[in-house]
Protein backbone atom coordinates (compact mmCIF):
# COMPACT_ATOMS: atom_id res chain seq x y z
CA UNK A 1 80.22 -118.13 128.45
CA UNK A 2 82.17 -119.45 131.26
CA UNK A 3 79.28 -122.73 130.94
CA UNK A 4 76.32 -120.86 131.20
CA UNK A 5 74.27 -119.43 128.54
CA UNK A 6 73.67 -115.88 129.32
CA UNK A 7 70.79 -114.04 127.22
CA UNK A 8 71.86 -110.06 127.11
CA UNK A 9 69.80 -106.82 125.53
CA UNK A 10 71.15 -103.30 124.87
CA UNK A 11 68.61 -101.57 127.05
CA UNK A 12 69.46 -104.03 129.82
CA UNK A 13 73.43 -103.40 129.18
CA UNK A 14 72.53 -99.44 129.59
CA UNK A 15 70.30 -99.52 132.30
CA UNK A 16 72.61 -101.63 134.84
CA UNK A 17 75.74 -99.05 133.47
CA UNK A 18 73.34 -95.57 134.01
CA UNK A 19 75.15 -95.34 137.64
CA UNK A 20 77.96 -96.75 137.27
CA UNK A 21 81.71 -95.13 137.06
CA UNK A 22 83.88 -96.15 134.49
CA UNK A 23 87.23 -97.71 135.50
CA UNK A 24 90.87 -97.29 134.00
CA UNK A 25 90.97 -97.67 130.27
CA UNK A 26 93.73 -100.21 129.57
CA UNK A 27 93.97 -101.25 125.80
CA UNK A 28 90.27 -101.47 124.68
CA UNK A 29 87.10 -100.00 124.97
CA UNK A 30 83.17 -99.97 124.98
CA UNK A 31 81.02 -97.13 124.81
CA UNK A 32 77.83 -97.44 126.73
CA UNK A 33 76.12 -94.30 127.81
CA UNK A 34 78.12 -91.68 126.08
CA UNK A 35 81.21 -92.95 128.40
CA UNK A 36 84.38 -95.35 127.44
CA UNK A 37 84.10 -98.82 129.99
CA UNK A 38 86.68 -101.69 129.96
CA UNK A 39 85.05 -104.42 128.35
CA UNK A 40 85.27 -106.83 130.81
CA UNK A 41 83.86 -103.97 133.74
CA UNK A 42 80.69 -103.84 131.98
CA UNK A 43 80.07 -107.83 131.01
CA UNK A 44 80.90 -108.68 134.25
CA UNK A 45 78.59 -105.50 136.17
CA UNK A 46 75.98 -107.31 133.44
CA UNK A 47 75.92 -111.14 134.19
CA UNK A 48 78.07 -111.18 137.26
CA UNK A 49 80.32 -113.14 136.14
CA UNK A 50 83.71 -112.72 137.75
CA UNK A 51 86.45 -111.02 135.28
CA UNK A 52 88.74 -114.16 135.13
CA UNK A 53 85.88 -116.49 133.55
CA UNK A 54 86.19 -114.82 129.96
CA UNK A 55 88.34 -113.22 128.46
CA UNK A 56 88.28 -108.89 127.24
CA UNK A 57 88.34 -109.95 122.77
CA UNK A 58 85.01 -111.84 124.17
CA UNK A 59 83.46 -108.79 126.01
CA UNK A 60 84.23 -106.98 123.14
CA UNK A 61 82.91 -109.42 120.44
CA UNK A 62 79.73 -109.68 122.65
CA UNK A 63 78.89 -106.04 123.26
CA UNK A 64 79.46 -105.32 119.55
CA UNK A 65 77.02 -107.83 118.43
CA UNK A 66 74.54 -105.85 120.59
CA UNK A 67 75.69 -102.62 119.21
CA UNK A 68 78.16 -101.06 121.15
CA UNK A 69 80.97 -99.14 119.86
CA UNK A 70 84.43 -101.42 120.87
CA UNK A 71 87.72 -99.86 120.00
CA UNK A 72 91.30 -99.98 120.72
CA UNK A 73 92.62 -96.88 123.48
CA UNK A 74 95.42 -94.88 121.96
CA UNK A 75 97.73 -93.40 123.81
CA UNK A 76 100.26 -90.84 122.32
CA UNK A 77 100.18 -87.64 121.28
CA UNK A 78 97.43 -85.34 120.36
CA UNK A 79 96.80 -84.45 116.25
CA UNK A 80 98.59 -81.11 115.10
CA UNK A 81 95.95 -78.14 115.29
CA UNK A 82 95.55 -76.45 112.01
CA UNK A 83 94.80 -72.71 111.44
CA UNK A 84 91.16 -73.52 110.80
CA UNK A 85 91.19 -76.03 113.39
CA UNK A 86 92.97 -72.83 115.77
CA UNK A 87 89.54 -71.05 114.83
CA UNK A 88 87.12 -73.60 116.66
CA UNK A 89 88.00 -72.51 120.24
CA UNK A 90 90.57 -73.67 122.60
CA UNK A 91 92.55 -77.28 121.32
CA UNK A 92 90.95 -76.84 117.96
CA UNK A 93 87.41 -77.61 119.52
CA UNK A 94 88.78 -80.84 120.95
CA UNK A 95 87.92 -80.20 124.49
CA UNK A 96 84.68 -78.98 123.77
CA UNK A 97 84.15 -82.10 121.24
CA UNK A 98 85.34 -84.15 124.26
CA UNK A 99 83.27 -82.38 127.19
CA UNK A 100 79.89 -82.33 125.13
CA UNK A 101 78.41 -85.68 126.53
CA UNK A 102 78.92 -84.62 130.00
CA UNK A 103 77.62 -81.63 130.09
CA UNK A 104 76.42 -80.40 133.61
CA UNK A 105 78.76 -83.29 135.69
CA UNK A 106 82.05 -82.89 137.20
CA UNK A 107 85.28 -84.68 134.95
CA UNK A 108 88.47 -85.46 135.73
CA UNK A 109 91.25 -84.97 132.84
CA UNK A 110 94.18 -86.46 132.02
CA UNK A 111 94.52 -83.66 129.65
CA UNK A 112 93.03 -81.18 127.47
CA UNK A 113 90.44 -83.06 125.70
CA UNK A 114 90.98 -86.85 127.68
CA UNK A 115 87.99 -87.54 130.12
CA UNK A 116 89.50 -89.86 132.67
CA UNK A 117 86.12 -90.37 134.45
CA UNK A 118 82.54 -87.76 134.96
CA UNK A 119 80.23 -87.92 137.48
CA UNK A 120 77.42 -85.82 139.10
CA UNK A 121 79.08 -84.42 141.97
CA UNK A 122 83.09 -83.55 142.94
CA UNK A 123 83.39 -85.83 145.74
CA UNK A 124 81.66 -88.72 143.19
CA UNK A 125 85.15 -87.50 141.42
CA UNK A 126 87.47 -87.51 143.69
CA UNK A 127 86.54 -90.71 145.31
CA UNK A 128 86.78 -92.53 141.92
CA UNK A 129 90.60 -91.29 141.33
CA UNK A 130 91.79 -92.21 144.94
CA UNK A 131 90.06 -95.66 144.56
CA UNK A 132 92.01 -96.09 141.11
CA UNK A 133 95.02 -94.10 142.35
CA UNK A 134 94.44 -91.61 139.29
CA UNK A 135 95.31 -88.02 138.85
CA UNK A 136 93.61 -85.63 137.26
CA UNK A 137 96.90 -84.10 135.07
CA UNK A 138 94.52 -81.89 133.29
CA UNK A 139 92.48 -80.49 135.81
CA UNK A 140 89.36 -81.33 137.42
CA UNK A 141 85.85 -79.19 136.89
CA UNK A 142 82.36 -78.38 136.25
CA UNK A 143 81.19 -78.20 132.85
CA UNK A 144 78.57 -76.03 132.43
CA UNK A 145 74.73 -77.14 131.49
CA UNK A 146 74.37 -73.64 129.57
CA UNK A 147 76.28 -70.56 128.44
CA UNK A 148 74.75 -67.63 130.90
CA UNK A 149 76.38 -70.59 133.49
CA UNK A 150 79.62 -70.99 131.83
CA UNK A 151 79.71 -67.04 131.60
CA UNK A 152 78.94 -66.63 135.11
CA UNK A 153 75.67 -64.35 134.85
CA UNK A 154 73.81 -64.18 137.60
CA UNK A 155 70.54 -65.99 137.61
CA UNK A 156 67.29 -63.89 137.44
């Protein structure tokens, strides 16, 4: 890639991402971590190569071949909620579907059940969306690492 030959492993790939905020989803995706990167963020964060030296269908081809899930973003609206769906909790268990792999951080939504970005702390948050000029449309919280937090109970 870009003349050199780079030699990349899966661990390595996570390790280097562990602390590192996802950007802006454009039209594809990689999931490292539990959390959607652009492509080209996380080969370049990798190998240091700079973004314009490849291209993102060769990020993508790349990570894949070293196991990561790569997919297309889709933007649009959300699926119809059916009655049994009603009966999993609020959005027909989307949000909590969506907020399970970040439990105990702070997120930023875009809406009920779209992560725009998680992080350990608020001002990690906030930080991140005034760098990217993102706003958090569907709120901005902590989600909670257990349900006697999540209820509020007082701890013992």
């Amino acid at each position: 890639m870009a003349g050199q030959t780079i030699e990349l492993e899966r661990e390595v790939v996570e390790h280097r991402l562990e602390r590192v905020l996802p950007e802006p989803l454009r039209e594809h995706y990689v999931v490292v971590c539990s959390r959607r990167f652009p492509p080209k963020q996380v080969l370049s964060e990798v190998t240091g190569l700079d973004r314009a030296d490849f291209t993102t269908h060769q990020a993508r081809r790349i990570l894949k071949r070293l196991g990561f899930t790569a997919a297309r973003a889709t933007r649009g609206s959300a699926p119809q909620e059916t009655a049994a769906a009603a009966t999993a909790g609020p959005h027909g268990g989307r949000q909590a579907e969506a907020l399970a792999d970040h439990v105990g951080k702070w997120v930023a939504l875009t809406g009920p059940a779209d992560v725009l970005v998680a992080a350990d702390t608020p001002q990690e948050v906030l930080g991140w969306l005034a760098r990217h000029e993102r706003k958090a449309t569907g709120g901005m919280f902590h989600v909670p690492a257990n349900s006697s937090e999540a209820e509020g109970v007082a701890p013992r």
